[in-house]
Structure formats: C-alpha cells, structure tokens
Protein backbone atom coordinates (compact mmCIF):
# COMPACT_ATOMS: atom_id res chain seq x y z
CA UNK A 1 -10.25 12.15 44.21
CA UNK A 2 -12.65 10.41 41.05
CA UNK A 3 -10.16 7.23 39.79
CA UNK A 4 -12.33 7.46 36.99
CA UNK A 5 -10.22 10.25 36.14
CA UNK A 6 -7.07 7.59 35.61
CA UNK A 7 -8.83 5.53 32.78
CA UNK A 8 -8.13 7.42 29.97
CA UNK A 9 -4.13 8.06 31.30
CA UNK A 10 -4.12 3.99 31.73
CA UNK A 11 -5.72 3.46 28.33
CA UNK A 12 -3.02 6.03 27.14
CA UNK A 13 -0.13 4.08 28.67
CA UNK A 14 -1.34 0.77 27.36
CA UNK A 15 -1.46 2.06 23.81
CA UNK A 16 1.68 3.44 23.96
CA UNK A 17 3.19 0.73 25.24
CA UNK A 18 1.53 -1.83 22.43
CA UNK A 19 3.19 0.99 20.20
CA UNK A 20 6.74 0.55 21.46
CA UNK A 21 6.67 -3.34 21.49
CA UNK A 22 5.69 -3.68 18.06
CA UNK A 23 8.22 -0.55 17.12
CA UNK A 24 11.22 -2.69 18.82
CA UNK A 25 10.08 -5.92 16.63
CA UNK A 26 10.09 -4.31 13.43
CA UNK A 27 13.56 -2.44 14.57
CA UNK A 28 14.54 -6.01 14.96
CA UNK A 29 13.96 -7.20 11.72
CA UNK A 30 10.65 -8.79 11.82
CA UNK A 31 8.40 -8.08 8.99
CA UNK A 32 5.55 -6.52 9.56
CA UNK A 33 3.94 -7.54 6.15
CA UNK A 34 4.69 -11.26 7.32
CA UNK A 35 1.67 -13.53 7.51
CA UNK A 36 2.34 -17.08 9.36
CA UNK A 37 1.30 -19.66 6.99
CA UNK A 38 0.10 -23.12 8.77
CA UNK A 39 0.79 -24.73 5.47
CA UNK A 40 4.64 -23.88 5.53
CA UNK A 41 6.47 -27.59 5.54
CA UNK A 42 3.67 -29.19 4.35
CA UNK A 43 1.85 -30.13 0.49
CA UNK A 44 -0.28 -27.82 -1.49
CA UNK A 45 -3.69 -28.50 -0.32
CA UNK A 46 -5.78 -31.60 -2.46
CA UNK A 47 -8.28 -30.36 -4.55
CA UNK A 48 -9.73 -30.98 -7.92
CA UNK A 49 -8.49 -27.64 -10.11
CA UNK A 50 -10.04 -26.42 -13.28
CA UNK A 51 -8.18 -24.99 -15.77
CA UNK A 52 -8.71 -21.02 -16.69
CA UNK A 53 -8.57 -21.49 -20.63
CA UNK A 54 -9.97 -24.87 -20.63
CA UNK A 55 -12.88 -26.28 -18.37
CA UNK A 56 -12.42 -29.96 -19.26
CA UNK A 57 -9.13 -29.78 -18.13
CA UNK A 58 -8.52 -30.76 -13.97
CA UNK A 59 -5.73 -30.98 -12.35
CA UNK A 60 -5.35 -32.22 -8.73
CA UNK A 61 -2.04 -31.03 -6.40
CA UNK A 62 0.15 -33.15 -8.84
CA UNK A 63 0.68 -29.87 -10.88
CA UNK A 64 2.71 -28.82 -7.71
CA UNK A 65 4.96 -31.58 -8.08
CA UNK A 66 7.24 -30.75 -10.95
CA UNK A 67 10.54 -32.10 -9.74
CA UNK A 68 11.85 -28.59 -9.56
CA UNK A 69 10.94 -25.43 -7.42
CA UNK A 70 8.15 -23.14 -8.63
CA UNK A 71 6.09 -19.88 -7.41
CA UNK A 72 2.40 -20.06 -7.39
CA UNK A 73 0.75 -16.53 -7.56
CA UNK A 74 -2.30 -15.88 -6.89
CA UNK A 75 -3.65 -12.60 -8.73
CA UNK A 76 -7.16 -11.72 -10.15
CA UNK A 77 -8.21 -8.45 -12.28
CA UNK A 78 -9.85 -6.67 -9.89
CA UNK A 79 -6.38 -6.05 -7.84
CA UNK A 80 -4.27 -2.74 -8.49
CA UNK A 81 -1.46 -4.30 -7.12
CA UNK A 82 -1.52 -7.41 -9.34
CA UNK A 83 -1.67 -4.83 -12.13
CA UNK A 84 1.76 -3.42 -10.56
CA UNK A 85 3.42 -7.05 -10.02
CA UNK A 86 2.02 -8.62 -13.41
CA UNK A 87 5.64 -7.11 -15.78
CA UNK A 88 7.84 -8.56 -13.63
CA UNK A 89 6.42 -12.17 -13.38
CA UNK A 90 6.60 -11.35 -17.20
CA UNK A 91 10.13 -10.90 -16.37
CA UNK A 92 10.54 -13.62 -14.15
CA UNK A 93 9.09 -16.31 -16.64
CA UNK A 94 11.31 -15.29 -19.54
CA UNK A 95 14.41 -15.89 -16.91
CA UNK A 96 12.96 -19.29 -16.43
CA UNK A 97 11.21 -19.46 -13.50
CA UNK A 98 7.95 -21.68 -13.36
CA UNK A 99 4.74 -19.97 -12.18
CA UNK A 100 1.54 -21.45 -11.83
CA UNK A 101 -1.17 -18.35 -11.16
CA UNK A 102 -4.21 -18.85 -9.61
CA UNK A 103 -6.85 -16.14 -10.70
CA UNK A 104 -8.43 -15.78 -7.26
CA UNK A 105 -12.83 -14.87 -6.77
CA UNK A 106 -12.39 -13.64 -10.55
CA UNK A 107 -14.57 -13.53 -14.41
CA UNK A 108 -13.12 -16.29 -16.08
CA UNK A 109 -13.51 -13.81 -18.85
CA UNK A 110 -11.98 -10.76 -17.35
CA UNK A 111 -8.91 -12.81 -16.72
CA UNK A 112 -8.51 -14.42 -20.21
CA UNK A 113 -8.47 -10.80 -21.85
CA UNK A 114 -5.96 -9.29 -19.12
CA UNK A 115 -3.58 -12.45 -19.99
CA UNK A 116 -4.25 -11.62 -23.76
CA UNK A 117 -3.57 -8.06 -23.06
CA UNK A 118 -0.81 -8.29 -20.88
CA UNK A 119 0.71 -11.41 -21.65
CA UNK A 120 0.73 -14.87 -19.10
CA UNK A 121 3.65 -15.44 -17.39
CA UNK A 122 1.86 -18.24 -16.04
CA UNK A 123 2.66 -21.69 -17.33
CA UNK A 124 -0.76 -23.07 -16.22
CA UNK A 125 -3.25 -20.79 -14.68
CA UNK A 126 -6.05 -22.55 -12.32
CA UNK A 127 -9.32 -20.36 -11.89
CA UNK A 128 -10.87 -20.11 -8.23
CA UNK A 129 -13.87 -17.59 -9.31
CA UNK A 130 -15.30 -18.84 -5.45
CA UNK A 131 -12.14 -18.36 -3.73
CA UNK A 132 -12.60 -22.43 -2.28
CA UNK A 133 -8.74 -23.15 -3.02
CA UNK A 134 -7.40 -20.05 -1.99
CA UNK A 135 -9.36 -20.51 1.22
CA UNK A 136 -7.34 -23.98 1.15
CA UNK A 137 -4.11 -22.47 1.15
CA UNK A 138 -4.62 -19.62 3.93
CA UNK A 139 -4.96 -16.36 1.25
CA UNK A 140 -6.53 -13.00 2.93
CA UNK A 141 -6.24 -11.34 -0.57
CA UNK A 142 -4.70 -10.76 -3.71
CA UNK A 143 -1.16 -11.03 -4.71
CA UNK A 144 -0.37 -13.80 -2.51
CA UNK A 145 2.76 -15.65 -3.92
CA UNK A 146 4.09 -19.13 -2.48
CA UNK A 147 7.64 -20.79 -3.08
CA UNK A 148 6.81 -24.88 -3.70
CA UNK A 149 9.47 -27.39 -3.94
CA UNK A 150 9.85 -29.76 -6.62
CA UNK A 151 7.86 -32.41 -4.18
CA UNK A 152 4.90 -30.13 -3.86
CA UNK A 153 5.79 -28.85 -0.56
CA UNK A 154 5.38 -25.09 0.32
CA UNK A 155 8.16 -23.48 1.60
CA UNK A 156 7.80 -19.63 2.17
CA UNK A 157 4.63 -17.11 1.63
CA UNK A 158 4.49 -13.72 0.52
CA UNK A 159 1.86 -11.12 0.21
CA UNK A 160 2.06 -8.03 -1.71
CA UNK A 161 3.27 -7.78 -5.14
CA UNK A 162 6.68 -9.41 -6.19
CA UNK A 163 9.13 -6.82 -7.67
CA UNK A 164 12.99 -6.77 -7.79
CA UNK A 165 13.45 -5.95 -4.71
CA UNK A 166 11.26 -8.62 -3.34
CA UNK A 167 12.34 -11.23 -5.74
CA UNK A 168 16.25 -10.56 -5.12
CA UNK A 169 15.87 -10.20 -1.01
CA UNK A 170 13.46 -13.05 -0.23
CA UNK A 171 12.29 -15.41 -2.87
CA UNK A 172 15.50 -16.24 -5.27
CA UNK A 173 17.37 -17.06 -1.74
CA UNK A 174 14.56 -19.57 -1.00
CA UNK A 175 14.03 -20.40 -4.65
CA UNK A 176 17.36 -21.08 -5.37
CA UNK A 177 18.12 -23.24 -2.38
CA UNK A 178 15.52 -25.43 -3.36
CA UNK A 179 16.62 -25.38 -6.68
CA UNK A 180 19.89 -27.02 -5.74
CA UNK A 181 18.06 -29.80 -4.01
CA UNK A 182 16.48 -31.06 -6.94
C-alpha cells in the first residue's frame, strides 16, 4: 500500500486538531481578539510628539503622566471602524474621561476636518502621519485603545472599536481601579 495516500488524512487530523485547541481556549474565556502587549507594566514609549492642530507644539511622554488614569486611542480617517467608535469617545469625554488620540499614518488635514465634523473627544491629539510612534507602542492597526495610569504606565490594550459594551466589560474595571489609586 502507497503511505503517500495517509498525508492528506494526517494533514486533516492536524488541522482539526489545531481547530479544537483553539475552540476549548476561547470556550474558556480567552479572547480571541486579545493581542499581548510587551509594553503592559511599563511607560509610554519616549518620543518627541507633534501636535495635530499645532506643529510648534511637542510634547514628549510627559503628556502620559497626568496624575490620573487616561485612554489613549489611536484612530485615523481612513478606518471604518474608527468611524463606528468615534460617538462614543464623544460620549466618554463628556462623562469625564481623559483621552489623548493619536491620528495614526493619517492627512494632517483629513483629520482636522473629521474632528471639525464630528467633534474631538480628544483632549490633545498627537499626529503620527508615518506611523513611527505607533510602531513604538506595538499597534497592528487602527482603533487601538490603551488604559495609562496617572504615572504614565500602560496598563491594558485593546483593539477594535470601544463601545458600551467594551467600555462597561473591560476598560471602566481597569480604568476605575486605577482611578482609585490616584
């Protein structure tokens, strides 16, 4: 008998078998969506910022360090689901909450007129039109949100848009625990 015959049923079985493992982690509760950050535990990257809506202005990693807890978002035009998410950072900036929004490998222009348009939840908005400081802090895409502690320090990652149901299950947990601390 050929065992050449057996490689595709062995292929088979090892496929179906990666299939059931990662099946049994999601059943377990890990999230799928859930990108390891290196820079969990430790300071937003260093690196000289420029400001969207005024190029003079530069900030350096002291912005993170507000004494209090804070998301920074990272968004740009060209993203649908920044579109979707953009209303309820509205949302969540009229509650209080700082943001700091990072218009990631985006027209400085495009950007102004979608804050215009939309309005800026964002109480200071950095602009990365190379994508150098997004590559800093570990992004694959756009919306990428972080949680940051008052000290600068990042504490939890999240990719996809921030909604409700996002906000209320994963970030205000983090967000407020760190708000408690301060």
């Amino acid at each position: 008998m050929n065992k050449k015959l057996y490689i595709p049923l062995i292929l088979f079985l090892a496929l179906a078998l990666t299939f059931f493992v990662q099946l049994q982690r999601n059943a377990q509760g890990d999230d799928p969506k859930a990108l390891e950050s290196a820079l969990i535990g430790k300071s937003v990257p260093t690196k000289m910022l420029t400001d969207l809506f005024d190029q003079n202005k530069a900030y350096d990693n002291t912005l993170f360090q507000q004494g209090k807890p804070l998301l920074v978002n990272v968004w740009a035009t060209w993203c649908p689901t920044c579109y979707a998410e953009h209303q309820y950072l509205n949302q969540l900036a009229k509650q209080g909450v700082t943001i700091i929004g990072i218009d990631y490998k985006d027209k400085s222009d495009k950007a102004i007129k979608w804050l215009k348009d939309l309005g800026n939840p964002y109480q200071t908005v950095i602009k990365d039109e190379k994508g150098a400081f997004g590559l800093d802090l570990g992004v694959y895409g756009a919306p990428e949100t972080f949680i940051v502690d008052g000290q600068g320090v990042i504490h939890y990652r999240h990719t996809g848009d921030v909604n409700e149901s996002v906000w209320q299950e994963k970030l205000l947990p983090i967000y407020q625990t760190l708000a408690e601390k301060k």
